[in-house]
C-alpha atoms as a PDB file:
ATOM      1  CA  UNK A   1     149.035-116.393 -50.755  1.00  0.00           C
ATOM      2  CA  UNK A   2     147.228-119.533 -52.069  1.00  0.00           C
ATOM      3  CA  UNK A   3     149.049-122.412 -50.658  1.00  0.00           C
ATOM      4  CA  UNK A   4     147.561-125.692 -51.611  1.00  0.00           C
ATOM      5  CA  UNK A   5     149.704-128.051 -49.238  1.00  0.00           C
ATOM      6  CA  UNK A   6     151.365-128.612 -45.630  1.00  0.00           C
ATOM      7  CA  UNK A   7     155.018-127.885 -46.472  1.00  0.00           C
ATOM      8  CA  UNK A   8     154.668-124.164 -45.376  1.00  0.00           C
ATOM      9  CA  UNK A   9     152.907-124.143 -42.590  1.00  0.00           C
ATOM     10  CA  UNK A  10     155.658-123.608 -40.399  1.00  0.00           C
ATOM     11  CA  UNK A  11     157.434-120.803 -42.081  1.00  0.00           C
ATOM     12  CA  UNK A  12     153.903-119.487 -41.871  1.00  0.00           C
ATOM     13  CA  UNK A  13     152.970-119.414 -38.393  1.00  0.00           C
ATOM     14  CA  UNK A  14     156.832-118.206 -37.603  1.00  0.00           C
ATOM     15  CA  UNK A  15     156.014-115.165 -40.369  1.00  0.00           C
ATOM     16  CA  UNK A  16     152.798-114.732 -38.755  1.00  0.00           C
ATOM     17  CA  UNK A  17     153.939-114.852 -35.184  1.00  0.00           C
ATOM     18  CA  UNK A  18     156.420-111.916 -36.307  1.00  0.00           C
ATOM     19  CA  UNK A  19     153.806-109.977 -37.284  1.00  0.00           C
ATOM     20  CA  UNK A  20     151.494-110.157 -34.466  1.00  0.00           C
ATOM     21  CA  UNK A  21     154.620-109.072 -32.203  1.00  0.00           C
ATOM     22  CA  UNK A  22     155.674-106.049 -35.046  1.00  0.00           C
ATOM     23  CA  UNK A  23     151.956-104.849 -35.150  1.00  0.00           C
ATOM     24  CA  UNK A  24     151.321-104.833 -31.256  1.00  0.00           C
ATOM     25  CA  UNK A  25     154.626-103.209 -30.895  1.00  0.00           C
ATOM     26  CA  UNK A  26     153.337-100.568 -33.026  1.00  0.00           C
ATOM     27  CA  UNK A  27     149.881-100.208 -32.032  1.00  0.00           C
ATOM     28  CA  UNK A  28     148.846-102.140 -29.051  1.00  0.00           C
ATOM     29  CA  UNK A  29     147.929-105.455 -28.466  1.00  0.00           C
ATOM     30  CA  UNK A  30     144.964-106.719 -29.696  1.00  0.00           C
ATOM     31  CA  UNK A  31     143.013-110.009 -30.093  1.00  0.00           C
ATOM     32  CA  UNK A  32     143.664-112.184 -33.161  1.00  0.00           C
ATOM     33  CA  UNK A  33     140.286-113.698 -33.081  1.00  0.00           C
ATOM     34  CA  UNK A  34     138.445-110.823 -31.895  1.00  0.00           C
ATOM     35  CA  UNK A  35     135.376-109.014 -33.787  1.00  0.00           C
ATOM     36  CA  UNK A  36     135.859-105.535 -32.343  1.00  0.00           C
ATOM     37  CA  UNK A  37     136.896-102.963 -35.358  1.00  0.00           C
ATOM     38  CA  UNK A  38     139.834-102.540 -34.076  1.00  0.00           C
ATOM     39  CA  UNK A  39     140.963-106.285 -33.601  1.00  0.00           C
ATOM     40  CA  UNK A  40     139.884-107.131 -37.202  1.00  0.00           C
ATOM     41  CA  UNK A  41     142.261-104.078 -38.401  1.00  0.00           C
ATOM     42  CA  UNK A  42     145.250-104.982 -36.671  1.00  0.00           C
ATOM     43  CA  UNK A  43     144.882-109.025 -37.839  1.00  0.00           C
ATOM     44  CA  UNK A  44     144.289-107.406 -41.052  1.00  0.00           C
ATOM     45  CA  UNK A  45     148.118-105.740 -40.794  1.00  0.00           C
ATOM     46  CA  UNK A  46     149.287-108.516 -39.625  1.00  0.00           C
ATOM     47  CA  UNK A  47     148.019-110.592 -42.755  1.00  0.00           C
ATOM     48  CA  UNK A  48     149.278-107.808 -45.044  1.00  0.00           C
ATOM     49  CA  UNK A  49     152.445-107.679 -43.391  1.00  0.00           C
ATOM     50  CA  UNK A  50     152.934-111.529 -43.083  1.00  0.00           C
ATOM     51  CA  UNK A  51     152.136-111.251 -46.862  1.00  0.00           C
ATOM     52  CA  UNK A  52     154.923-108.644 -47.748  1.00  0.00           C
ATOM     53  CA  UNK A  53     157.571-110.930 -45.384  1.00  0.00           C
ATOM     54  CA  UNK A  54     156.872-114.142 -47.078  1.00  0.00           C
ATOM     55  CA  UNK A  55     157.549-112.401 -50.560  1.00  0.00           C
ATOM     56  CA  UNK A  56     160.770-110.930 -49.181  1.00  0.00           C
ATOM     57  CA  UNK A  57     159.243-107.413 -49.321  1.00  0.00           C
ATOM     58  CA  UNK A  58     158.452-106.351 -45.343  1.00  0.00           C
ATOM     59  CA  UNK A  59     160.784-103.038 -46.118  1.00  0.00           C
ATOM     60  CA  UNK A  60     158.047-101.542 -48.212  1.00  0.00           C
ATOM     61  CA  UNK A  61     155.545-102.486 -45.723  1.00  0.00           C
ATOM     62  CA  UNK A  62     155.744 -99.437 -43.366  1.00  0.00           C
ATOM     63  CA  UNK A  63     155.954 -97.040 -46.211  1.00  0.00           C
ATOM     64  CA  UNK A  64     152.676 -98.601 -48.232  1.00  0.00           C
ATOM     65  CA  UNK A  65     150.594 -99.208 -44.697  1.00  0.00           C
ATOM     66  CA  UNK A  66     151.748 -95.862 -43.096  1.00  0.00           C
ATOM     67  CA  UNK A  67     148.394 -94.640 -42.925  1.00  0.00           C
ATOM     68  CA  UNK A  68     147.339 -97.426 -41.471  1.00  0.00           C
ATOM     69  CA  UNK A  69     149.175 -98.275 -38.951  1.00  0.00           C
ATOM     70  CA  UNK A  70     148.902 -94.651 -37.338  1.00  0.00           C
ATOM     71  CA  UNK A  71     145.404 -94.848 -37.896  1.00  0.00           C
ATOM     72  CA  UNK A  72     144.863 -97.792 -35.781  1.00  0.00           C
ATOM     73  CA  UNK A  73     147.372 -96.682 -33.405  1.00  0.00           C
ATOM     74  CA  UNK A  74     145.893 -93.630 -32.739  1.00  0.00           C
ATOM     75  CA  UNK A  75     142.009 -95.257 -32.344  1.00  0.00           C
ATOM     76  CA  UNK A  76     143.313 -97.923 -29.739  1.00  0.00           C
ATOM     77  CA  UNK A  77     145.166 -94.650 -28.124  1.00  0.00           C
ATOM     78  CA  UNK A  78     141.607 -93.154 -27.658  1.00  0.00           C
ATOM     79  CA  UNK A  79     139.864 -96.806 -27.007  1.00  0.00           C
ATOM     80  CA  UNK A  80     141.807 -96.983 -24.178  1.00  0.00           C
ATOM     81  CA  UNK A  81     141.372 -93.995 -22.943  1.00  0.00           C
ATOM     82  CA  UNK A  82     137.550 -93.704 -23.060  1.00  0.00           C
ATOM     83  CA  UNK A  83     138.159 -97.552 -21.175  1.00  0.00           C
ATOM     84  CA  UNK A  84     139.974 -95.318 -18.702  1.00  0.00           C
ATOM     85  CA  UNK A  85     137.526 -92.586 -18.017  1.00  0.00           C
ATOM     86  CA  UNK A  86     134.453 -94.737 -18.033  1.00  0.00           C
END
């Protein structure tokens, strides 16, 4: 999305903010301005999905990031559990 002025910024951050919450809910939380692997994944979905919502397309966005999202879910499944037994 290459938006060259101001007038979207709010849609924006609402979109975004959507996604953060949608992405968590399916995976965990994470940290938006982390540098883990798994942080930069799951800001990467929400871009992706932010992306698909602003072009009025978020119902594809589970079936074409599927793999994905499980993926990541799964590895922050097992991140927190090595967390647990350490």
């Amino acid at each position: 999305m290459h938006i060259s002025h101001s007038g979207e910024d709010d849609n924006l951050k609402r979109l975004l903010s959507f996604s953060v919450a949608y992405i968590e809910a399916k995976c965990g939380e994470f940290d938006l301005s982390g540098k883990t692997n798994l942080d930069i994944r799951a800001t990467e979905l929400v871009f992706e999905r932010t992306r698909y919502a602003y072009n009025d397309a978020v119902e594809y966005f589970d079936d074409n990031f599927q793999s994905d999202i499980l993926g990541l879910s799964l590895d922050m499944v097992f991140a927190l559990e090595e967390e647990s037994d350490a």
